[in-house]
C-alpha atoms as a PDB file:
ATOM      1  CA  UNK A   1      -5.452 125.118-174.219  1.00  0.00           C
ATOM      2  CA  UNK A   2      -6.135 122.677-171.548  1.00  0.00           C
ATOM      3  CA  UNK A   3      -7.747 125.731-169.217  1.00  0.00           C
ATOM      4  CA  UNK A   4     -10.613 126.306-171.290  1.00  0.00           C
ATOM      5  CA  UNK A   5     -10.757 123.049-172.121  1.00  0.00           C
ATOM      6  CA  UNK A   6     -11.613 122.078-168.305  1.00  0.00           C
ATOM      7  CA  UNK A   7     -13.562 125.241-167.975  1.00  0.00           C
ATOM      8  CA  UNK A   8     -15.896 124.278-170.488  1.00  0.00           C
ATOM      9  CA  UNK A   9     -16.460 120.330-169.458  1.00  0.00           C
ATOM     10  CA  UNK A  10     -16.661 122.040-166.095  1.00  0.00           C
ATOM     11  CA  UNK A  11     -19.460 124.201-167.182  1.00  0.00           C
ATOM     12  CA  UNK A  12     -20.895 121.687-169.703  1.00  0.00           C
ATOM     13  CA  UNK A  13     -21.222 119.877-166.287  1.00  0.00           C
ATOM     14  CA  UNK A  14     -23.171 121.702-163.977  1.00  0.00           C
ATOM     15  CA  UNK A  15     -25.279 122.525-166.867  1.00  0.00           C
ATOM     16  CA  UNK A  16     -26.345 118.554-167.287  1.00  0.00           C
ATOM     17  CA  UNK A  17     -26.297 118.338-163.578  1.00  0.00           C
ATOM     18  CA  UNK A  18     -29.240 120.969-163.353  1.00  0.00           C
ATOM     19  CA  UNK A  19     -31.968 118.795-164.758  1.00  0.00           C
ATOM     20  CA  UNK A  20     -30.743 115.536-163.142  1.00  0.00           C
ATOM     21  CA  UNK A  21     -31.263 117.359-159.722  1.00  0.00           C
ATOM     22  CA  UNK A  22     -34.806 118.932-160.666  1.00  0.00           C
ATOM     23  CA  UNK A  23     -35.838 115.441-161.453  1.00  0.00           C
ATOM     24  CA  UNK A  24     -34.482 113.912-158.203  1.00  0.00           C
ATOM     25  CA  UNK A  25     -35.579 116.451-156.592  1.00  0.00           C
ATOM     26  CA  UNK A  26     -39.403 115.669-158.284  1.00  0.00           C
ATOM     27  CA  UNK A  27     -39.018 112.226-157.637  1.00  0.00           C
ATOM     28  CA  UNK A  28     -38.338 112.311-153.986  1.00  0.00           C
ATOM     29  CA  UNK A  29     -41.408 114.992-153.306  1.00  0.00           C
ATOM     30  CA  UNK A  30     -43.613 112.925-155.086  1.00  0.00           C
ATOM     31  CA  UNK A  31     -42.628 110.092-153.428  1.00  0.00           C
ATOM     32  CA  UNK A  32     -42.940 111.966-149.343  1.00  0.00           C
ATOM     33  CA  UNK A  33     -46.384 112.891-150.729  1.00  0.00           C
ATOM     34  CA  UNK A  34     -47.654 109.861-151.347  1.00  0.00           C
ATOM     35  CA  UNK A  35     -46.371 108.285-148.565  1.00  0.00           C
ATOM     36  CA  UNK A  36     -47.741 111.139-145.906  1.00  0.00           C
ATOM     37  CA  UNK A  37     -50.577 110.786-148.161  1.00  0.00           C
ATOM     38  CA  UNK A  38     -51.029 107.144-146.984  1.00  0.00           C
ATOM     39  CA  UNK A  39     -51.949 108.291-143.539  1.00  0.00           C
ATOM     40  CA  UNK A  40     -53.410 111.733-143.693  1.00  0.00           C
ATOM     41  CA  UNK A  41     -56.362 112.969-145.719  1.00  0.00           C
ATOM     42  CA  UNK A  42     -55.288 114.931-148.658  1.00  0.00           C
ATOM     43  CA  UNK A  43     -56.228 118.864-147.140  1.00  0.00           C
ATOM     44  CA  UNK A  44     -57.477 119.951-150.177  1.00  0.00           C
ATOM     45  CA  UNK A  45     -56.706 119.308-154.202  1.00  0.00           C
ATOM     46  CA  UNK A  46     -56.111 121.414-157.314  1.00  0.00           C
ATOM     47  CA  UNK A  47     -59.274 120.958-158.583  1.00  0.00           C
ATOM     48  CA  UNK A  48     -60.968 122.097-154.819  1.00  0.00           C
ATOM     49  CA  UNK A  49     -58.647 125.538-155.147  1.00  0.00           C
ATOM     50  CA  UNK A  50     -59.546 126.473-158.665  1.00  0.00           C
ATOM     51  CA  UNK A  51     -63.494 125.808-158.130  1.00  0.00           C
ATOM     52  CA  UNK A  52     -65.130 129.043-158.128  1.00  0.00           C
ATOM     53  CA  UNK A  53     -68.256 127.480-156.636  1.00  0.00           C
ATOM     54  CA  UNK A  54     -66.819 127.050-153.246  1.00  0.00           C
ATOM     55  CA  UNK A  55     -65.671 123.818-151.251  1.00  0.00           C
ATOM     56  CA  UNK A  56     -68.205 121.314-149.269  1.00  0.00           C
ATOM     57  CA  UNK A  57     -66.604 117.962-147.987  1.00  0.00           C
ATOM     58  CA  UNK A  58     -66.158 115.546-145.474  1.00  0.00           C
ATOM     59  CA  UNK A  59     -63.718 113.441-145.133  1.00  0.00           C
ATOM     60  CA  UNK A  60     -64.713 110.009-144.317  1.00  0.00           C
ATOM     61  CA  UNK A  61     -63.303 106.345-143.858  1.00  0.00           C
ATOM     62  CA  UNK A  62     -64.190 103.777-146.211  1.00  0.00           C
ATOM     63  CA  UNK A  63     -65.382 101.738-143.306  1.00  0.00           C
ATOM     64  CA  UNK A  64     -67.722 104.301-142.470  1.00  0.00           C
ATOM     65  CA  UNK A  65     -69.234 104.218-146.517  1.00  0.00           C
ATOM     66  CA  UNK A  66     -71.663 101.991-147.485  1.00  0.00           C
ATOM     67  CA  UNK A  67     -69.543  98.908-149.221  1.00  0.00           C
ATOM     68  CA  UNK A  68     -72.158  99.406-152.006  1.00  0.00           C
ATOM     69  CA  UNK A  69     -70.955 102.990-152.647  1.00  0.00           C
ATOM     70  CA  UNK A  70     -67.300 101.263-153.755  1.00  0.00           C
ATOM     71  CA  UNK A  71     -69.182  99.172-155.497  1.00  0.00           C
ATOM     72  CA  UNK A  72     -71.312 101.311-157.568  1.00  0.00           C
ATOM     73  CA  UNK A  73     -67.851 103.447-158.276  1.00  0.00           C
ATOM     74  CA  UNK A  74     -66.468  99.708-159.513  1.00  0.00           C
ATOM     75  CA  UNK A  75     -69.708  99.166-161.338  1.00  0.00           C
ATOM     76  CA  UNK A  76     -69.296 102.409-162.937  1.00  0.00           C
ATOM     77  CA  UNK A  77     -65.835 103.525-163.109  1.00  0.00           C
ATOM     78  CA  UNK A  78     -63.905 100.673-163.399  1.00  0.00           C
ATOM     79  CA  UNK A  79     -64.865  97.086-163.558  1.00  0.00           C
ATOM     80  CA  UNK A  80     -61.133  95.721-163.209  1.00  0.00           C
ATOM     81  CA  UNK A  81     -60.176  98.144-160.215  1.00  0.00           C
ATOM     82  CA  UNK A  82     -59.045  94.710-157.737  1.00  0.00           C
ATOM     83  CA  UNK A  83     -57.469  93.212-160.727  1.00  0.00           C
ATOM     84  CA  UNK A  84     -55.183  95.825-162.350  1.00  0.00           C
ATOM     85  CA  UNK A  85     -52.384  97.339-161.096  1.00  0.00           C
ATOM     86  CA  UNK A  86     -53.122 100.880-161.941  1.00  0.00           C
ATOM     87  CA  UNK A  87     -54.188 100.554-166.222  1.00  0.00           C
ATOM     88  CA  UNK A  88     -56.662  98.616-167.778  1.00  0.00           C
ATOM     89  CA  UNK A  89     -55.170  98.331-171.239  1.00  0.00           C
ATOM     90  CA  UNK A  90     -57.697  96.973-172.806  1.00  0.00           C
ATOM     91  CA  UNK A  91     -60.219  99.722-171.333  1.00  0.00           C
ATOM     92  CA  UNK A  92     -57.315 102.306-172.792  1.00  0.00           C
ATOM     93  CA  UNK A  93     -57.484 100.287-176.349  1.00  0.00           C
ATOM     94  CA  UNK A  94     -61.165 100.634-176.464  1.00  0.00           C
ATOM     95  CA  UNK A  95     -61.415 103.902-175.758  1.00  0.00           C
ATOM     96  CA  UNK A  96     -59.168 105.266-178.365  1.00  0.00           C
ATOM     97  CA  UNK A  97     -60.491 103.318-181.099  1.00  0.00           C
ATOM     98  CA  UNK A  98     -64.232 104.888-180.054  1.00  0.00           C
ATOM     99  CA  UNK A  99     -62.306 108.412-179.516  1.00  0.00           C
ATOM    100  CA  UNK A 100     -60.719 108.062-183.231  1.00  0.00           C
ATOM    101  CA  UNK A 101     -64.358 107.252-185.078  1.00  0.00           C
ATOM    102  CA  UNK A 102     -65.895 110.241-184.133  1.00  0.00           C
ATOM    103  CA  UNK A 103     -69.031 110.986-181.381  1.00  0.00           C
ATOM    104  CA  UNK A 104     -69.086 111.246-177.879  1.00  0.00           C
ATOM    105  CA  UNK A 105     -65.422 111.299-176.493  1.00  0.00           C
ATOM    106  CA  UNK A 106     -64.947 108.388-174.199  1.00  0.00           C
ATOM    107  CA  UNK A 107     -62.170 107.758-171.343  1.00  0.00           C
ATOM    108  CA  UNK A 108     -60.234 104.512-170.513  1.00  0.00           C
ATOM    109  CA  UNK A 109     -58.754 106.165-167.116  1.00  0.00           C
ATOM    110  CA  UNK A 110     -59.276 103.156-164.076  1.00  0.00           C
ATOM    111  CA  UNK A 111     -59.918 104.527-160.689  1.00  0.00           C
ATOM    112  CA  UNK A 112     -56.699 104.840-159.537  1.00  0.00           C
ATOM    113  CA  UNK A 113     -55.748 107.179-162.554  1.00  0.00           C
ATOM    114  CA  UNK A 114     -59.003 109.300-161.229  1.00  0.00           C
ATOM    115  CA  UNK A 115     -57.194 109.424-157.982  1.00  0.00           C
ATOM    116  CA  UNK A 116     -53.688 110.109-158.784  1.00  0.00           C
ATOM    117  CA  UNK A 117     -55.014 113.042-161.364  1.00  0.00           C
ATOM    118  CA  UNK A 118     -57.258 114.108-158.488  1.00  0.00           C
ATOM    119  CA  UNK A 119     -55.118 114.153-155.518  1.00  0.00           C
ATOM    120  CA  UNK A 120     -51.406 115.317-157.401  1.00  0.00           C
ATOM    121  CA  UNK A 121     -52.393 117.144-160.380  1.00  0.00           C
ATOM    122  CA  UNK A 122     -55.169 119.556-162.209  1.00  0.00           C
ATOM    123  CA  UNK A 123     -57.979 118.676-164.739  1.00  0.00           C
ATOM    124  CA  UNK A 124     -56.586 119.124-168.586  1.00  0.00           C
ATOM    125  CA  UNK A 125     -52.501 119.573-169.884  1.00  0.00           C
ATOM    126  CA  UNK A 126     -52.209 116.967-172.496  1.00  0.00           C
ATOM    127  CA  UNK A 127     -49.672 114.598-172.453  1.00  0.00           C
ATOM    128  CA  UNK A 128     -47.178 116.209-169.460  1.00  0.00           C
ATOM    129  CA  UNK A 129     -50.251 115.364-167.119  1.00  0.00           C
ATOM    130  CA  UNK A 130     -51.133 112.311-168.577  1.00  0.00           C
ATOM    131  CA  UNK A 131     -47.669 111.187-167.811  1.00  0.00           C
ATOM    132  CA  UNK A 132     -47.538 112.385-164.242  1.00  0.00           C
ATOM    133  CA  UNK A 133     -50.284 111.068-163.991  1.00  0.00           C
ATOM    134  CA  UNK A 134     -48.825 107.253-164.386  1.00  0.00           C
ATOM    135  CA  UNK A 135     -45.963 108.005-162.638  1.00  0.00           C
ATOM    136  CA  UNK A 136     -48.410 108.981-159.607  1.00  0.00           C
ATOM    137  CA  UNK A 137     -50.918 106.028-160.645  1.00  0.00           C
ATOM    138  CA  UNK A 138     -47.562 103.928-159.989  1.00  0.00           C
ATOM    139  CA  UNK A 139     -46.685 105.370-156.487  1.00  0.00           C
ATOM    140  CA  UNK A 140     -50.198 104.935-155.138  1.00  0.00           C
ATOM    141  CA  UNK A 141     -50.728 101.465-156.230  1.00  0.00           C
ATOM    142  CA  UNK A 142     -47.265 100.934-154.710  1.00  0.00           C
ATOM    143  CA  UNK A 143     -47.699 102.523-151.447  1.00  0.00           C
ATOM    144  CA  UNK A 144     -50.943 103.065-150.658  1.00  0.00           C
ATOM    145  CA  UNK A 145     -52.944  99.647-151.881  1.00  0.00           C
ATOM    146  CA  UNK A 146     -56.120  99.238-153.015  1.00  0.00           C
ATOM    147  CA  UNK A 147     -58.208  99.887-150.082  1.00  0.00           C
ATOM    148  CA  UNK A 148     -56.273 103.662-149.657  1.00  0.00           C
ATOM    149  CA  UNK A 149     -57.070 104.068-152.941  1.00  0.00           C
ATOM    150  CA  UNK A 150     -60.863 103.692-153.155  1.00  0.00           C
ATOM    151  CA  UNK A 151     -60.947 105.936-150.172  1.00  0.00           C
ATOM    152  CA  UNK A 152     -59.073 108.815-151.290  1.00  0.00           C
ATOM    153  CA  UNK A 153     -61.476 108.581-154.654  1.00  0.00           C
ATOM    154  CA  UNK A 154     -64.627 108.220-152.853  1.00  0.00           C
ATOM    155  CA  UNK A 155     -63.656 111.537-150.748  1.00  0.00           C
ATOM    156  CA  UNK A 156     -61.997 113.781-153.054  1.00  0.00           C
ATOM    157  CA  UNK A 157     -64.092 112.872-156.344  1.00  0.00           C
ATOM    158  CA  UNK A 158     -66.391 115.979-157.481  1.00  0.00           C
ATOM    159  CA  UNK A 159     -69.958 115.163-156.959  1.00  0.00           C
ATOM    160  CA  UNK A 160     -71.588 118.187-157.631  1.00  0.00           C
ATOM    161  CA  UNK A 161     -71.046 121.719-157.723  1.00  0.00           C
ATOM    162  CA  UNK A 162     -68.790 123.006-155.596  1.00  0.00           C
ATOM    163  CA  UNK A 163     -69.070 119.321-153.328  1.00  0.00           C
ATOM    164  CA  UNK A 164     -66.491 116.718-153.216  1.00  0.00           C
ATOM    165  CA  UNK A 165     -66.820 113.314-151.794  1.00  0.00           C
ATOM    166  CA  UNK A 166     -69.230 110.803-151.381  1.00  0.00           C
ATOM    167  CA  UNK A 167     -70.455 111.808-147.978  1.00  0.00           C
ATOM    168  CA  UNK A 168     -70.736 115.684-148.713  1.00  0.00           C
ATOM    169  CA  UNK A 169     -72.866 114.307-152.185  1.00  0.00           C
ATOM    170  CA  UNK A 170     -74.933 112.073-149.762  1.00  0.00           C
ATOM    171  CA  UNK A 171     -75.903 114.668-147.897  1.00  0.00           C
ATOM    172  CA  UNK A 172     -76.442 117.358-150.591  1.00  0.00           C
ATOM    173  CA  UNK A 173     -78.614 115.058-152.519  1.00  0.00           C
ATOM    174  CA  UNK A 174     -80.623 112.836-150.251  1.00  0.00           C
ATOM    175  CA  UNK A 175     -79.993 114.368-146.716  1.00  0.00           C
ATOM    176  CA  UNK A 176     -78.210 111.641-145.050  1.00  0.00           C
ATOM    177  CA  UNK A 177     -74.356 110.161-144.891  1.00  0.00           C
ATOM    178  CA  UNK A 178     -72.733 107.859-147.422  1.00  0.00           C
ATOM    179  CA  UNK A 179     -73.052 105.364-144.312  1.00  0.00           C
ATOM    180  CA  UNK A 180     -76.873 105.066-145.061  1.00  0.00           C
ATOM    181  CA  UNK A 181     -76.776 104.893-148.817  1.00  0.00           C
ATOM    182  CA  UNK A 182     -79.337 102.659-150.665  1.00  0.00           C
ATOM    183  CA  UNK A 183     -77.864 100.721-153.829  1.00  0.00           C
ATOM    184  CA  UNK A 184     -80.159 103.324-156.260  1.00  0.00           C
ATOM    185  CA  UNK A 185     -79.043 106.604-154.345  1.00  0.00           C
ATOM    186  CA  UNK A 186     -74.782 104.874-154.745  1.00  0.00           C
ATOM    187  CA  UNK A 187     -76.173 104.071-158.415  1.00  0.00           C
ATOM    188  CA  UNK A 188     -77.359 107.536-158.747  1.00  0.00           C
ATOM    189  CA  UNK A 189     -73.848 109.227-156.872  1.00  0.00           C
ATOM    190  CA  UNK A 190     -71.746 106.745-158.906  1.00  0.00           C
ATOM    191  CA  UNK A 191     -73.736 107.731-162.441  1.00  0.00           C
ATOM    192  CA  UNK A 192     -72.772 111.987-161.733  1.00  0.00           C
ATOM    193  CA  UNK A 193     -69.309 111.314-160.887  1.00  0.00           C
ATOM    194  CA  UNK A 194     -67.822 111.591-165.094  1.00  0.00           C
ATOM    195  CA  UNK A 195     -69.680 114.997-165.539  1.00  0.00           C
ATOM    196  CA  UNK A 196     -70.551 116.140-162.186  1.00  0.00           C
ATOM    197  CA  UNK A 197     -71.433 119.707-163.046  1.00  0.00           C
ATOM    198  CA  UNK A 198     -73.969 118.859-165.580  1.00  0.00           C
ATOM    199  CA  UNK A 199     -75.426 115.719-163.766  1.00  0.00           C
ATOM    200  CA  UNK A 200     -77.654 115.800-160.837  1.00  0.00           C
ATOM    201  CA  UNK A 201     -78.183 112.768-158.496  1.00  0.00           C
ATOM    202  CA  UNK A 202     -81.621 114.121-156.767  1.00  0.00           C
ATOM    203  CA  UNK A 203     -85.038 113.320-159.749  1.00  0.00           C
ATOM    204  CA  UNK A 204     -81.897 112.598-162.667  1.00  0.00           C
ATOM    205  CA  UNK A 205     -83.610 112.587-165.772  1.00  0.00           C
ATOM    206  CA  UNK A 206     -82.517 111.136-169.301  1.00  0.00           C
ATOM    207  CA  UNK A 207     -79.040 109.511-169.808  1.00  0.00           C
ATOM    208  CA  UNK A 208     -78.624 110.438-165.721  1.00  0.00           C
ATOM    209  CA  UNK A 209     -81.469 108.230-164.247  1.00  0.00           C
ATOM    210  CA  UNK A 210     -80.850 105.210-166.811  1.00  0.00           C
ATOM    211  CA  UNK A 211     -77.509 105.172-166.498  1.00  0.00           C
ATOM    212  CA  UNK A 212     -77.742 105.340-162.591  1.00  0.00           C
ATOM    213  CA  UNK A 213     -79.964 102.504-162.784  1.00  0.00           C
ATOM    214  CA  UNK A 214     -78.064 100.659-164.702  1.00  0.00           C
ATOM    215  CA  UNK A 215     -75.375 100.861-161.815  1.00  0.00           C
ATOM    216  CA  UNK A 216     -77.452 100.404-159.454  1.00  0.00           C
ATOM    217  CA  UNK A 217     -78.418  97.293-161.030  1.00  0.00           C
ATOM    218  CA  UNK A 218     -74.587  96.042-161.374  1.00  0.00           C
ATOM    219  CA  UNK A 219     -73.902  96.779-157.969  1.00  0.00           C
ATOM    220  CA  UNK A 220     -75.137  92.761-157.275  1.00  0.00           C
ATOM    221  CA  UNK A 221     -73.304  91.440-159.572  1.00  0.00           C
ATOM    222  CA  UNK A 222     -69.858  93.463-158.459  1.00  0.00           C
ATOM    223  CA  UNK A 223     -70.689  91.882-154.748  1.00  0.00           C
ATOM    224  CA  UNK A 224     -71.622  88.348-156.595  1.00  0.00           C
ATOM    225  CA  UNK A 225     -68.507  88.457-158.339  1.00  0.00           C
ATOM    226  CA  UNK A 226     -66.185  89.467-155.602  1.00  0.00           C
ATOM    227  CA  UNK A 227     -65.023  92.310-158.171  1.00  0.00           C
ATOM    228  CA  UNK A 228     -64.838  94.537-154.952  1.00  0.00           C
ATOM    229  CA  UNK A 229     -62.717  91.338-153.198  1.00  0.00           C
ATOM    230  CA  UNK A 230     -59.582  93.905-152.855  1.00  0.00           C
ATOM    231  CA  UNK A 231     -61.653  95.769-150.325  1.00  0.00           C
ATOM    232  CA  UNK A 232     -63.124  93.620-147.968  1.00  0.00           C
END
C-alpha cells in the first residue's frame, strides 16, 4: 500500500512542479530581456515581423530628438507619463466608462503600456496580453526609468505604413530627422501615432489636422508645466 502511495505523491509532484518551472522559467527571460533591453536597441518587434508592408526605421537617442517630439507624445498619449508609475487609473476608469456607453472605442493605456505591448508582445489577445502586458509595464518602469522608456516608444512606435519610429516618420513625412522637428510637424507625428495606418502626418485633413493642432498647441503647456520634468 505504501508503494503506490509514494508513487503517486511522487508523480502528483513532478506534475505541480511542471508549471512552477515554466513560470520561473518566464519570469527570469522576461526579466534578462528587459534588462539587455536597457542598453541595446530592441532589433526588431512583433508588430515589425508580422507587417506585410515592410520595415523602415532608425534607431535614434532621445538626445538626438527634438525634446518637443516627447512632448507632443506626452501631450498626446499620456499627460501623467513623469507622474505614474506605469497606470494611470483614472485614465483606465475613464476609458471604460466611455467604452461601456457605446461610440468610438477609447484606450486608457499610458506610454509605458504602449512600450511594454510594443517591445515584448503583439497587437490584440485579450486579457493574457493585457496581463503581460503589466507584468512587462512593471519591469520597465523598474529597470529601465523613464527616460529609457520614452526612447524605446519614440523608436519602435508605428508611424506609418510599414515605418516605425519617430525619426524614420520624420523623414517619410517632412524630409528631415526628428532632430529638426517643428512643434506642428511633432503635433502632426504625435496625432498619427493611435491609428497610424489610416492617419497621415504630411496635408492631414479632418479629425488628423485638428487633432494634431491641438497637440501641437499643448506642447507649451507640457514644457510650462514641467509635465516632461522626468526627461530632462
Amino acid at each position: 500500500m505504501n508503494a503506490p502511495s509514494a508513487f503517486t505523491a511522487k508523480r502528483r509532484s513532478r506534475w505541480i512542479s511542471i508549471p512552477i518551472k515554466i513560470v520561473l522559467g518566464f519570469v527570469a527571460l522576461s526579466i534578462f530581456m528587459v534588462v539587455v533591453y536597457r542598453f541595446v536597441p530592441p532589433p526588431v518587434t512583433w508588430t515589425m515581423l508580422l507587417d506585410l508592408n515592410g520595415i523602415t526605421k532608425d534607431w535614434t537617442s532621445l538626445d538626438d530628438i527634438d525634446p518637443d517630439m516627447a512632448r507632443a507624445a506626452i501631450a498626446g498619449e499620456d499627460g501623467k507619463f513623469c507622474s505614474h508609475h506605469g497606470f494611470d487609473v483614472d485614465a483606465i476608469a475613464k476609458a471604460a466608462i466611455h467604452n461601456a456607453s457605446g461610440g468610438r472605442i477609447r484606450g486608457g493605456s499610458t506610454i509605458s503600456q504602449q512600450t511594454a505591448k510594443n517591445v515584448f508582445l503583439f497587437q490584440g489577445g485579450g486579457f493574457v496580453r493585457k496581463g503581460l502586458e503589466a507584468w512587462f509595464t512593471v519591469l520597465i518602469e523598474a529597470i529601465w526609468g523613464k527616460k529609457r522608456i520614452m526612447e524605446v516608444y519614440l523608436n519602435v512606435a508605428e508611424t506609418g505604413i510599414g515605418t516605425y519610429g519617430v525619426q524614420a516618420g520624420a523623414i517619410r513625412y517632412f524630409h528631415h530627422g526628428a532632430g529638426k522637428l517643428s512643434r506642428p510637424e511633432a503635433g502632426r507625428i504625435a496625432a498619427v501615432l493611435p491609428l497610424p495606418k489610416k492617419r497621415a502626418a504630411v496635408a492631414p485633413s479632418g479629425f488628423t489636422r485638428r487633432y494634431g493642432n491641438t497637440i501641437a498647441a499643448r506642447i507649451g503647456v507640457v514644457q510650462r508645466d514641467g509635465l516632461d520634468s522626468c526627461l530632462r
